[in-house]
PDB file of N, CA and C in Angstrom:
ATOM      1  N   UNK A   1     -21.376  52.323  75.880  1.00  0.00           N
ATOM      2  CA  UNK A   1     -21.669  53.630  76.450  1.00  0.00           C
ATOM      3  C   UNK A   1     -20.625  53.980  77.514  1.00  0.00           C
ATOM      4  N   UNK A   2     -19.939  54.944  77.513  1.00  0.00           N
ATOM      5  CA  UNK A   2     -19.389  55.496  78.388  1.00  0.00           C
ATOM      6  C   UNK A   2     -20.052  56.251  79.215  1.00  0.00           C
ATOM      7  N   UNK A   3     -19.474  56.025  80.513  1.00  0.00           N
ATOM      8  CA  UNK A   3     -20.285  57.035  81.564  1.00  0.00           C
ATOM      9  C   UNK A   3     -18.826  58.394  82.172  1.00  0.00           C
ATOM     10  N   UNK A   4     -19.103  59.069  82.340  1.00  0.00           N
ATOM     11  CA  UNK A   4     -18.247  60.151  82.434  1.00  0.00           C
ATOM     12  C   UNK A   4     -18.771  60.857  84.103  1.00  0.00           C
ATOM     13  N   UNK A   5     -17.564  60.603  84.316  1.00  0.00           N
ATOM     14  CA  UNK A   5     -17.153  60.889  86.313  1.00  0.00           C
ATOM     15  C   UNK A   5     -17.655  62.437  86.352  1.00  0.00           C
ATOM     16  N   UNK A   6     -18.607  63.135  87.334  1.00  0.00           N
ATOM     17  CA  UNK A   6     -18.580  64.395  87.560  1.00  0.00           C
ATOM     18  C   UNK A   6     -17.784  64.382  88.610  1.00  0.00           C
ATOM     19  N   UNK A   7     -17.031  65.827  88.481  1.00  0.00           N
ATOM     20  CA  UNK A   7     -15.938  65.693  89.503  1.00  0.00           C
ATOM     21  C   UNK A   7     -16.314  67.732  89.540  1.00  0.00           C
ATOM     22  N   UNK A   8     -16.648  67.941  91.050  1.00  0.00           N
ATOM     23  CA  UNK A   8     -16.838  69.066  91.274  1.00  0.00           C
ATOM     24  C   UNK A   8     -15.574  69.481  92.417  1.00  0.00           C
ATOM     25  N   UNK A   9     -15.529  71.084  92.298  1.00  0.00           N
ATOM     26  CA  UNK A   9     -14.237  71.900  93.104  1.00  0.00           C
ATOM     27  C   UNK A   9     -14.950  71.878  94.523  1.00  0.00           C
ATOM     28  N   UNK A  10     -14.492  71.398  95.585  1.00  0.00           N
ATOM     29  CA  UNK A  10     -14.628  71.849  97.211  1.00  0.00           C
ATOM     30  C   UNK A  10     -13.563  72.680  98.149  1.00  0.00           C
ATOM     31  N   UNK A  11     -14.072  72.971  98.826  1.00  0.00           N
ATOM     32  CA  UNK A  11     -13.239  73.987  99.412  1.00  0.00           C
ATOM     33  C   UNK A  11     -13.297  73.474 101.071  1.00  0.00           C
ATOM     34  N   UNK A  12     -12.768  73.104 101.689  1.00  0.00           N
ATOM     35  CA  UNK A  12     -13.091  72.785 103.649  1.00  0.00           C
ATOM     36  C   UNK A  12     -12.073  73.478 103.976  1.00  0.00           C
ATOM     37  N   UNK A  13     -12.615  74.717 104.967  1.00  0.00           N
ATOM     38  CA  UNK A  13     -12.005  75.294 105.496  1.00  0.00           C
ATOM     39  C   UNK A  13     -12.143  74.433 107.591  1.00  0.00           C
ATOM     40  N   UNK A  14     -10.886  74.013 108.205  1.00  0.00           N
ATOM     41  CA  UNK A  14     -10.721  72.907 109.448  1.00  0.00           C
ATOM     42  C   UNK A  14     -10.162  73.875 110.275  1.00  0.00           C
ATOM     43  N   UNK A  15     -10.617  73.790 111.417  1.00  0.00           N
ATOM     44  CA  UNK A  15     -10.264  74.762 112.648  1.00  0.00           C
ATOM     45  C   UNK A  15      -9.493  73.502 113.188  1.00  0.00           C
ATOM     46  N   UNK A  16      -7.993  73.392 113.827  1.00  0.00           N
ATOM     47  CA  UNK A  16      -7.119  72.363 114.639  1.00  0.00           C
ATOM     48  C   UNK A  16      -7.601  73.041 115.820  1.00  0.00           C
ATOM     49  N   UNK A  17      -6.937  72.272 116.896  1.00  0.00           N
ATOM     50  CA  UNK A  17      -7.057  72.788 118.502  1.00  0.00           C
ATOM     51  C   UNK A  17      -5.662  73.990 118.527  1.00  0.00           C
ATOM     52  N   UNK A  18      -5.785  74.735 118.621  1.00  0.00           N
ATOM     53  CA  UNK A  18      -4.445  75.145 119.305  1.00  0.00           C
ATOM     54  C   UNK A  18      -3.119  74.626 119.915  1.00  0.00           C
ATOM     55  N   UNK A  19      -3.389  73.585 120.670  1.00  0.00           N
ATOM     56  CA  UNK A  19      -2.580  73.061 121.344  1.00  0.00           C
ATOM     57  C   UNK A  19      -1.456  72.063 120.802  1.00  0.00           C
ATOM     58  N   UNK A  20      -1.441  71.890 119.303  1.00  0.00           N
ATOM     59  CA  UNK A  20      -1.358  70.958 118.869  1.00  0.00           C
ATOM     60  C   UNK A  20       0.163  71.534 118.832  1.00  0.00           C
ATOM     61  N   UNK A  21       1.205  70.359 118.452  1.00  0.00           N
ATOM     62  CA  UNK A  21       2.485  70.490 118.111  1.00  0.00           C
ATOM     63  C   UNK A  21       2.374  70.670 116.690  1.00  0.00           C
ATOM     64  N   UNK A  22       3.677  71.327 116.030  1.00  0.00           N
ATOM     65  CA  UNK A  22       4.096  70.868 114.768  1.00  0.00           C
ATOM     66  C   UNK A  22       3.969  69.764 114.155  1.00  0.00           C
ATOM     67  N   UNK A  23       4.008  68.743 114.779  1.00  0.00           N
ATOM     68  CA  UNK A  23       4.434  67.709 113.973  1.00  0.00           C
ATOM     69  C   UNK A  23       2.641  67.169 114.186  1.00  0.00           C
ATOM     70  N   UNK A  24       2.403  66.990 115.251  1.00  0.00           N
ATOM     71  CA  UNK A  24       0.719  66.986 115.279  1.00  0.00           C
ATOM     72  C   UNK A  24      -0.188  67.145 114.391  1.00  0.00           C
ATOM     73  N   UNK A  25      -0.070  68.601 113.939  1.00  0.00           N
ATOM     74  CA  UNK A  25      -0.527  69.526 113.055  1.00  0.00           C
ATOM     75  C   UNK A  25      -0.445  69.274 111.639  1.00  0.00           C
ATOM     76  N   UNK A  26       0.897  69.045 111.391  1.00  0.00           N
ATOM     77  CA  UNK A  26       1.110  68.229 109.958  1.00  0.00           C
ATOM     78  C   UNK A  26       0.419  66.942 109.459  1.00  0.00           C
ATOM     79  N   UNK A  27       0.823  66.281 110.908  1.00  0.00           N
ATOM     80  CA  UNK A  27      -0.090  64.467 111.072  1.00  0.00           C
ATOM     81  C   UNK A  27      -1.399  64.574 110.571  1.00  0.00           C
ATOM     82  N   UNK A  28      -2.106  66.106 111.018  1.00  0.00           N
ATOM     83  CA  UNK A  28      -3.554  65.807 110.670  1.00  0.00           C
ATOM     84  C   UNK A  28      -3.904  66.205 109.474  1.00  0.00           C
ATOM     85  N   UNK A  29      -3.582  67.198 109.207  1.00  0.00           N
ATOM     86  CA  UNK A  29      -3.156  67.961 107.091  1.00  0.00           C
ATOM     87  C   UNK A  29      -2.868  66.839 106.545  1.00  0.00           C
ATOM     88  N   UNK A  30      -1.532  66.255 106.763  1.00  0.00           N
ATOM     89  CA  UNK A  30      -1.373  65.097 106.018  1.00  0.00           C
ATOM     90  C   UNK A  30      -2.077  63.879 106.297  1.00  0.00           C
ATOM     91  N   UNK A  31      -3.195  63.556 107.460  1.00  0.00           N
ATOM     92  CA  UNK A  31      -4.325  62.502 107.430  1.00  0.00           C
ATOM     93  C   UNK A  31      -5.645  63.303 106.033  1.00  0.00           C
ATOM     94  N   UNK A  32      -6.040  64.575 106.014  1.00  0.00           N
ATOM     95  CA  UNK A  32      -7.057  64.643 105.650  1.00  0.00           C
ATOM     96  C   UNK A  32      -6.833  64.674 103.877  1.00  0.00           C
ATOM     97  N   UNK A  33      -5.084  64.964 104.095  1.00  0.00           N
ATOM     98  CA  UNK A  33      -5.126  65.612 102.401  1.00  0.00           C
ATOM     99  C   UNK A  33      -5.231  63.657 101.581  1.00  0.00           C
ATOM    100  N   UNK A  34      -4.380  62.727 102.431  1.00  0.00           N
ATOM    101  CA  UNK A  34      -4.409  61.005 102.252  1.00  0.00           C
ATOM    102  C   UNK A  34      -5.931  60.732 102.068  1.00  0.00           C
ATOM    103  N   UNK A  35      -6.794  61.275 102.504  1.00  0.00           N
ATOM    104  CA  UNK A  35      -8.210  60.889 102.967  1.00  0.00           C
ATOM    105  C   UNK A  35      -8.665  61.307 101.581  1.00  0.00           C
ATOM    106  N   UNK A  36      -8.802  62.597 101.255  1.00  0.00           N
ATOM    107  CA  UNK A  36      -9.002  63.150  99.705  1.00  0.00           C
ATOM    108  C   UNK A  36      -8.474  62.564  98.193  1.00  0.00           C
ATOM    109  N   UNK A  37      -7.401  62.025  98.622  1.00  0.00           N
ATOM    110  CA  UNK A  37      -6.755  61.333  97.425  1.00  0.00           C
ATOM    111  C   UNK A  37      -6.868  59.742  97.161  1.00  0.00           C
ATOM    112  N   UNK A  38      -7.323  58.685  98.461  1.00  0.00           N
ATOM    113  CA  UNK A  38      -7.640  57.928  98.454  1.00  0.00           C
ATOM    114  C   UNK A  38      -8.755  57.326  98.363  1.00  0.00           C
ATOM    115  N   UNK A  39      -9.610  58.459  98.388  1.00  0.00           N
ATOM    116  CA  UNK A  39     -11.203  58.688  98.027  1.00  0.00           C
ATOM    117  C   UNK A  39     -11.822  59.124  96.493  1.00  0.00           C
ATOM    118  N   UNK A  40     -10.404  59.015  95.691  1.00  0.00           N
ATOM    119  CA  UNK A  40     -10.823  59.677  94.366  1.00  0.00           C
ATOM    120  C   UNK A  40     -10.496  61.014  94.012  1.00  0.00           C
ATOM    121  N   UNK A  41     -10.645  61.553  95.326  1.00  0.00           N
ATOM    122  CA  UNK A  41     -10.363  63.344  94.726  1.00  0.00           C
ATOM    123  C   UNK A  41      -9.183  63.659  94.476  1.00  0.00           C
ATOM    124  N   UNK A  42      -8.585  65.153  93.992  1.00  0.00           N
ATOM    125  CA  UNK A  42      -7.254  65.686  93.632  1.00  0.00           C
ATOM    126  C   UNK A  42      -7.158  66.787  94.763  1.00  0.00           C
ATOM    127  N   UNK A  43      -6.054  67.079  95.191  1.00  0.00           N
ATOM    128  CA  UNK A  43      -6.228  68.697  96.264  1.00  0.00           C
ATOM    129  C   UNK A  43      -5.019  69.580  95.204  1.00  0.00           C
ATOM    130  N   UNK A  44      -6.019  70.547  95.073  1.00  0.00           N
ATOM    131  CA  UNK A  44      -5.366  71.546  94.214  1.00  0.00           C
ATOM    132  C   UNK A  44      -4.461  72.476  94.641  1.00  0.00           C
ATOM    133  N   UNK A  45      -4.934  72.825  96.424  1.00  0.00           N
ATOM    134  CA  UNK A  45      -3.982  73.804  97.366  1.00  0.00           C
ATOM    135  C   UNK A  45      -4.585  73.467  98.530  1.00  0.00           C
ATOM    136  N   UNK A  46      -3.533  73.652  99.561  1.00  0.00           N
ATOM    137  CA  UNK A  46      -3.303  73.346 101.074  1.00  0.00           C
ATOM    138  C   UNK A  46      -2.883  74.776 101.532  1.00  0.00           C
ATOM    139  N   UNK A  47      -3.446  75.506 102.322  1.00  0.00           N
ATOM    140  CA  UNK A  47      -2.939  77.106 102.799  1.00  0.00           C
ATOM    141  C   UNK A  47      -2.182  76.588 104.208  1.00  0.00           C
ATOM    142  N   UNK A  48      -0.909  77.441 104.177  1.00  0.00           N
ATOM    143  CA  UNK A  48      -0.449  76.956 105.152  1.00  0.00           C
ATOM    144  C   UNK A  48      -1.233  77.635 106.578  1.00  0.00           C
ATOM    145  N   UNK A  49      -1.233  76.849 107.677  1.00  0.00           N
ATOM    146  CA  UNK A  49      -2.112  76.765 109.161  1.00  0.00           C
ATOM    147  C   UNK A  49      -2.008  78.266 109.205  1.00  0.00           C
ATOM    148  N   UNK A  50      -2.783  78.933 109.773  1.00  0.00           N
ATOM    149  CA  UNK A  50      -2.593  79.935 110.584  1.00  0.00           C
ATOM    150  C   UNK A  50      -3.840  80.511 112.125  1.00  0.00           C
ATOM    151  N   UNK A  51      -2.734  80.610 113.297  1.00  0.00           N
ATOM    152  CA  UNK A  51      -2.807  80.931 114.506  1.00  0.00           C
ATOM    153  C   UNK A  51      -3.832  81.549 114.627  1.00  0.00           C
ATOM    154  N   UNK A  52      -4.712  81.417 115.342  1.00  0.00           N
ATOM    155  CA  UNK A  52      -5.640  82.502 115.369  1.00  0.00           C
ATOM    156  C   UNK A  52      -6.283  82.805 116.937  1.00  0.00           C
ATOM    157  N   UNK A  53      -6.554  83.619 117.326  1.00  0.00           N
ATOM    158  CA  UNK A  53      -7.632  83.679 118.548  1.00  0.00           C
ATOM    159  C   UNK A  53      -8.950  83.993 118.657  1.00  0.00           C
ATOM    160  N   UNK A  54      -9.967  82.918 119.455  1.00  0.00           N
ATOM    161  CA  UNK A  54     -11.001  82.701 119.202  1.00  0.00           C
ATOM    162  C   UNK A  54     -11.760  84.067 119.808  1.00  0.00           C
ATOM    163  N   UNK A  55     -12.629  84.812 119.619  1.00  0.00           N
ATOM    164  CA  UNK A  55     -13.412  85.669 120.148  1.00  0.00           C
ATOM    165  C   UNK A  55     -14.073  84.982 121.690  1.00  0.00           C
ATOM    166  N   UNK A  56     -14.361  83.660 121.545  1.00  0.00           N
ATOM    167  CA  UNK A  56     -15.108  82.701 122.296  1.00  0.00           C
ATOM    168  C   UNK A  56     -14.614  81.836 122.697  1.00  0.00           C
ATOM    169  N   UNK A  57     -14.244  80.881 123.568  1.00  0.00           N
ATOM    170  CA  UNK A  57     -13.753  79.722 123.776  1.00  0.00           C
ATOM    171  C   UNK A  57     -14.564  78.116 123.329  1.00  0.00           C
ATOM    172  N   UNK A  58     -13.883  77.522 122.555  1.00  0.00           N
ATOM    173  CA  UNK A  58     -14.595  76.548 121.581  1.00  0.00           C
ATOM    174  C   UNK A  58     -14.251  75.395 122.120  1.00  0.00           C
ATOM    175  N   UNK A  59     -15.195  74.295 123.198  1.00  0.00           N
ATOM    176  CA  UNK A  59     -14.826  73.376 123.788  1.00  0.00           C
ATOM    177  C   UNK A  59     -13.554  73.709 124.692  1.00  0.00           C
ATOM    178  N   UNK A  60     -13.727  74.557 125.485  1.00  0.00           N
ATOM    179  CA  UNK A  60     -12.883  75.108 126.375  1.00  0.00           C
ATOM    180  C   UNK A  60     -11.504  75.710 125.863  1.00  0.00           C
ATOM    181  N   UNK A  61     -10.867  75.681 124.570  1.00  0.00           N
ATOM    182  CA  UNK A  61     -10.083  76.284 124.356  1.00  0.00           C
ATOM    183  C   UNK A  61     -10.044  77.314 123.629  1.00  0.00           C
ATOM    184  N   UNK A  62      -8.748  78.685 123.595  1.00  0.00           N
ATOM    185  CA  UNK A  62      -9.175  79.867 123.137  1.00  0.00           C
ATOM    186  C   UNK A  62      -8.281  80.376 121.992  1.00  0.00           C
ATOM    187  N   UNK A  63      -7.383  79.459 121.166  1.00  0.00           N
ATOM    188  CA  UNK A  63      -7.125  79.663 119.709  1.00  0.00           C
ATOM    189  C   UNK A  63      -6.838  78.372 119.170  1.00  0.00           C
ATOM    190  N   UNK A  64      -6.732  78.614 117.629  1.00  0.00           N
ATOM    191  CA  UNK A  64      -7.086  77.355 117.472  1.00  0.00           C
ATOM    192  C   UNK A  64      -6.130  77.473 115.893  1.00  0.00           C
ATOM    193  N   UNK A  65      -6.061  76.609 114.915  1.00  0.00           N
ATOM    194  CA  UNK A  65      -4.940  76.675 113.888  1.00  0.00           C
ATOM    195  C   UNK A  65      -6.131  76.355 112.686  1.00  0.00           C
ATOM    196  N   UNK A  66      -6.521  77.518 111.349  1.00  0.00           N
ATOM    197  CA  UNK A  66      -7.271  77.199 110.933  1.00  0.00           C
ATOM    198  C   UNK A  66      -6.632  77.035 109.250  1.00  0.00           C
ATOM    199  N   UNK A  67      -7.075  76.059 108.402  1.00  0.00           N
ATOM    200  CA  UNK A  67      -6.447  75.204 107.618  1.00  0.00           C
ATOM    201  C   UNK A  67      -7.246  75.222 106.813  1.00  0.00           C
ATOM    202  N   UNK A  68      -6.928  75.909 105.145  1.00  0.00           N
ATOM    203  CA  UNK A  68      -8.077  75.311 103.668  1.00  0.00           C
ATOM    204  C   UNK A  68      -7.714  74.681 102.828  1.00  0.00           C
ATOM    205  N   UNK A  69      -8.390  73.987 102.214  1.00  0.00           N
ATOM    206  CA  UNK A  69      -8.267  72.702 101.166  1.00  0.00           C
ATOM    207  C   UNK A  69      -8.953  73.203 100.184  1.00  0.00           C
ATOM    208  N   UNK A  70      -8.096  73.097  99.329  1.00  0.00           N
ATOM    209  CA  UNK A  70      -9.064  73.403  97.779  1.00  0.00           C
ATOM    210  C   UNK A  70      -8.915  71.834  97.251  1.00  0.00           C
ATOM    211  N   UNK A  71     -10.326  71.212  96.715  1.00  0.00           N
ATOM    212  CA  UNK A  71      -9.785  69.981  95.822  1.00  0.00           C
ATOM    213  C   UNK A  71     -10.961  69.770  94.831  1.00  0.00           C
ATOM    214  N   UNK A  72     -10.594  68.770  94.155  1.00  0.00           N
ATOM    215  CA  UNK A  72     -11.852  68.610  93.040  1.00  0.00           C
ATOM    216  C   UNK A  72     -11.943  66.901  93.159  1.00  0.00           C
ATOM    217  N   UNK A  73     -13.142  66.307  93.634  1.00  0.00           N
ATOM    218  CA  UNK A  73     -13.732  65.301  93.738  1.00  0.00           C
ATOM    219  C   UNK A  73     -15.031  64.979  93.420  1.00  0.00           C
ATOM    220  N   UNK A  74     -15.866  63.545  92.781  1.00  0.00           N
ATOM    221  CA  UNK A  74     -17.244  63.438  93.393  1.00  0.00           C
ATOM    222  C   UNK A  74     -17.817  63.919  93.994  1.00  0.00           C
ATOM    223  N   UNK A  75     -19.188  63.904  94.081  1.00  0.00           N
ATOM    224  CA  UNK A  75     -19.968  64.262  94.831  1.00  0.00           C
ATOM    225  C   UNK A  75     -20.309  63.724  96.080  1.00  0.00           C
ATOM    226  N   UNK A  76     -19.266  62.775  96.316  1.00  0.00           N
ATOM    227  CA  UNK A  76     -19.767  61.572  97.492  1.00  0.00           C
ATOM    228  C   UNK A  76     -18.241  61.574  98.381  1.00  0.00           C
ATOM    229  N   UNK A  77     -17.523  62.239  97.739  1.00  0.00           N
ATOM    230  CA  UNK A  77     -16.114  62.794  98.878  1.00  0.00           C
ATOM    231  C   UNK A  77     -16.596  63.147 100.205  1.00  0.00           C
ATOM    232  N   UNK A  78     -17.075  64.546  99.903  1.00  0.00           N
ATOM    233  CA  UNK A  78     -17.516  65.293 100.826  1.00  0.00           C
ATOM    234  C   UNK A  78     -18.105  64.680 102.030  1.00  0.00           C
ATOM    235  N   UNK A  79     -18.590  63.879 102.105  1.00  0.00           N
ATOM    236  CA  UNK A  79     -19.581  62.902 102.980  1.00  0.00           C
ATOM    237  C   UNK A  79     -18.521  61.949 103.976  1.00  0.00           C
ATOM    238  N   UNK A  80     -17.320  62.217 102.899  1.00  0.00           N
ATOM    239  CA  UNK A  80     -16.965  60.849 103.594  1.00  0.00           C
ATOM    240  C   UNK A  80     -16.156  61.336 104.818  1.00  0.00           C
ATOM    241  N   UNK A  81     -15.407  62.788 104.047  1.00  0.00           N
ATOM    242  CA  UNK A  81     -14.463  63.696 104.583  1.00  0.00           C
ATOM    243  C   UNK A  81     -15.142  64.494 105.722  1.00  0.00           C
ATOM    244  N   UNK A  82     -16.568  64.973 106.134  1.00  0.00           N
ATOM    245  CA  UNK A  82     -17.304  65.460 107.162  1.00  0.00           C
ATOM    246  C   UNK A  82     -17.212  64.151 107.767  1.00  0.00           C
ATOM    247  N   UNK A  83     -17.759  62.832 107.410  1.00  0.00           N
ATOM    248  CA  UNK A  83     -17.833  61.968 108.988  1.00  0.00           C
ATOM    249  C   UNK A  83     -16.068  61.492 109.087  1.00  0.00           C
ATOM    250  N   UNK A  84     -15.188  61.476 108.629  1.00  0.00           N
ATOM    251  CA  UNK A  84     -13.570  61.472 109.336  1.00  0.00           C
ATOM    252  C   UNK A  84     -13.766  62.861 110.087  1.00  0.00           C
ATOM    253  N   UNK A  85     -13.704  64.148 109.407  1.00  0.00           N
ATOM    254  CA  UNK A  85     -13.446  65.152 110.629  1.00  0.00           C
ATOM    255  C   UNK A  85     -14.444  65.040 111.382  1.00  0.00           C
ATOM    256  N   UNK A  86     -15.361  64.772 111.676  1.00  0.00           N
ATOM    257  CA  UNK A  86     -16.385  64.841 112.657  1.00  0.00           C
ATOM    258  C   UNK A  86     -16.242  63.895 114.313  1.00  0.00           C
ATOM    259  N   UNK A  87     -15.423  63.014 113.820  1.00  0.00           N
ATOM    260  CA  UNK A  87     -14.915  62.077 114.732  1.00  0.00           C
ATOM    261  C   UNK A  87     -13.317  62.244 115.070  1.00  0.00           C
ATOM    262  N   UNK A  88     -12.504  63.469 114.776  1.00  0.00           N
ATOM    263  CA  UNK A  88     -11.283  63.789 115.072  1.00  0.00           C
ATOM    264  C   UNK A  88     -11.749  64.317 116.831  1.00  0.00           C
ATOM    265  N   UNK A  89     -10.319  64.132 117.255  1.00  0.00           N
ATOM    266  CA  UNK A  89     -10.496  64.682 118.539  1.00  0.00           C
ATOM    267  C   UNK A  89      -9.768  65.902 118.537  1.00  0.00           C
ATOM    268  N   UNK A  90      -8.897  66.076 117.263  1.00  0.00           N
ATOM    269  CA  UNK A  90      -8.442  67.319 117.233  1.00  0.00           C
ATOM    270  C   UNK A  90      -9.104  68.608 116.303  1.00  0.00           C
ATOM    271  N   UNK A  91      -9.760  67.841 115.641  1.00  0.00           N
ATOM    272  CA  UNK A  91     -10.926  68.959 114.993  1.00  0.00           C
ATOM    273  C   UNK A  91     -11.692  69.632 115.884  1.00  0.00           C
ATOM    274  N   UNK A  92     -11.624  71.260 115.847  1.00  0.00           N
ATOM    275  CA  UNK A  92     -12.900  71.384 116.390  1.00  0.00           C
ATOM    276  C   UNK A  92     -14.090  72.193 116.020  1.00  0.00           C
ATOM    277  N   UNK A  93     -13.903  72.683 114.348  1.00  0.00           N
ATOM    278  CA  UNK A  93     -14.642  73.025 113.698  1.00  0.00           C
ATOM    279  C   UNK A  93     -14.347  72.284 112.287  1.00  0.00           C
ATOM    280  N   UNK A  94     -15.047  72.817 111.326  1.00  0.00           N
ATOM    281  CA  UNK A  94     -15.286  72.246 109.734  1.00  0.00           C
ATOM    282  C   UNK A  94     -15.977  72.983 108.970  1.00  0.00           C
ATOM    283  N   UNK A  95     -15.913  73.019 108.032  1.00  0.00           N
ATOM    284  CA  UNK A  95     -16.794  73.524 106.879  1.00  0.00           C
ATOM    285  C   UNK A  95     -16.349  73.302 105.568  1.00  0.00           C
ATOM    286  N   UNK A  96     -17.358  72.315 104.900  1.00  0.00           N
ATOM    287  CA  UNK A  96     -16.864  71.922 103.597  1.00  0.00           C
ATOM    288  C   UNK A  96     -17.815  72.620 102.670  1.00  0.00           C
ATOM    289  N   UNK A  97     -17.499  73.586 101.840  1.00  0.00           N
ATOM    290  CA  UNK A  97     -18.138  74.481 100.637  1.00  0.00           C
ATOM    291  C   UNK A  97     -18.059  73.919  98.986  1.00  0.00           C
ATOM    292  N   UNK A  98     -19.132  73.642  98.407  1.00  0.00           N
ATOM    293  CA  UNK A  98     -19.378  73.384  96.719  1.00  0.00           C
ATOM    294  C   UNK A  98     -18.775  74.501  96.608  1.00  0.00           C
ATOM    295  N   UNK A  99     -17.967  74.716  95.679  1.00  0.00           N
ATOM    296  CA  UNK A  99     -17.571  76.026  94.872  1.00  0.00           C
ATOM    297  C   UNK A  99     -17.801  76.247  93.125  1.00  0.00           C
ATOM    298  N   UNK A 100     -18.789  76.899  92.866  1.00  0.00           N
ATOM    299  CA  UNK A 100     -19.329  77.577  91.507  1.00  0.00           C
ATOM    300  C   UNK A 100     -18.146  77.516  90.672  1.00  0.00           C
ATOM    301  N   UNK A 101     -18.812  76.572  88.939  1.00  0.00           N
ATOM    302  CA  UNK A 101     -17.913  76.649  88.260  1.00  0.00           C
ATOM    303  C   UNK A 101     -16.316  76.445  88.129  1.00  0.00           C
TER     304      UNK A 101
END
């Protein structure tokens, strides 16, 4: 019997700190996209960062660099990829979305 891998499309859209350097910034794209691929999943697209300013100040700072991942993995990625960003010190938001079909 073969068993056959479900492998569903996610989407995490990652708020960086603002403050971050270039090369910073890359360090952490290129920690999360390593994190996705070493976990089984594929990343289909990486949008490049863009600048933004917060309406609000989010843990005291007031823009921040926000970053999407399209990839297709398990169902057990996702889990693994919320507790790594959850424990970044440069994360300071997240949101990882199932995406339909």
């Amino acid at each position: 019997m073969v068993k056959t891998v479900i492998k569903n499309t996610y989407e995490v859209n990652v708020v960086f700190k603002g403050n971050l350097s270039e090369d910073e910034l890359e360090k952490n794209i290129t920690q999360i996209e390593s994190t996705i691929k070493t976990s089984g999943g594929a990343v289909t697209k990486i949008e490049d960062p863009l600048r933004r300013r917060f309406t609000h100040k989010m843990k005291g700072i007031k823009e921040g660099f926000y970053v999407n991942f399209i990839f297709t993995s398990t169902p057990e990625l996702p889990n693994v990829l919320k507790r790594n960003l959850s424990i970044s010190d440069e994360v300071l938001r997240y949101m990882v979305i199932r995406k339909e079909g």
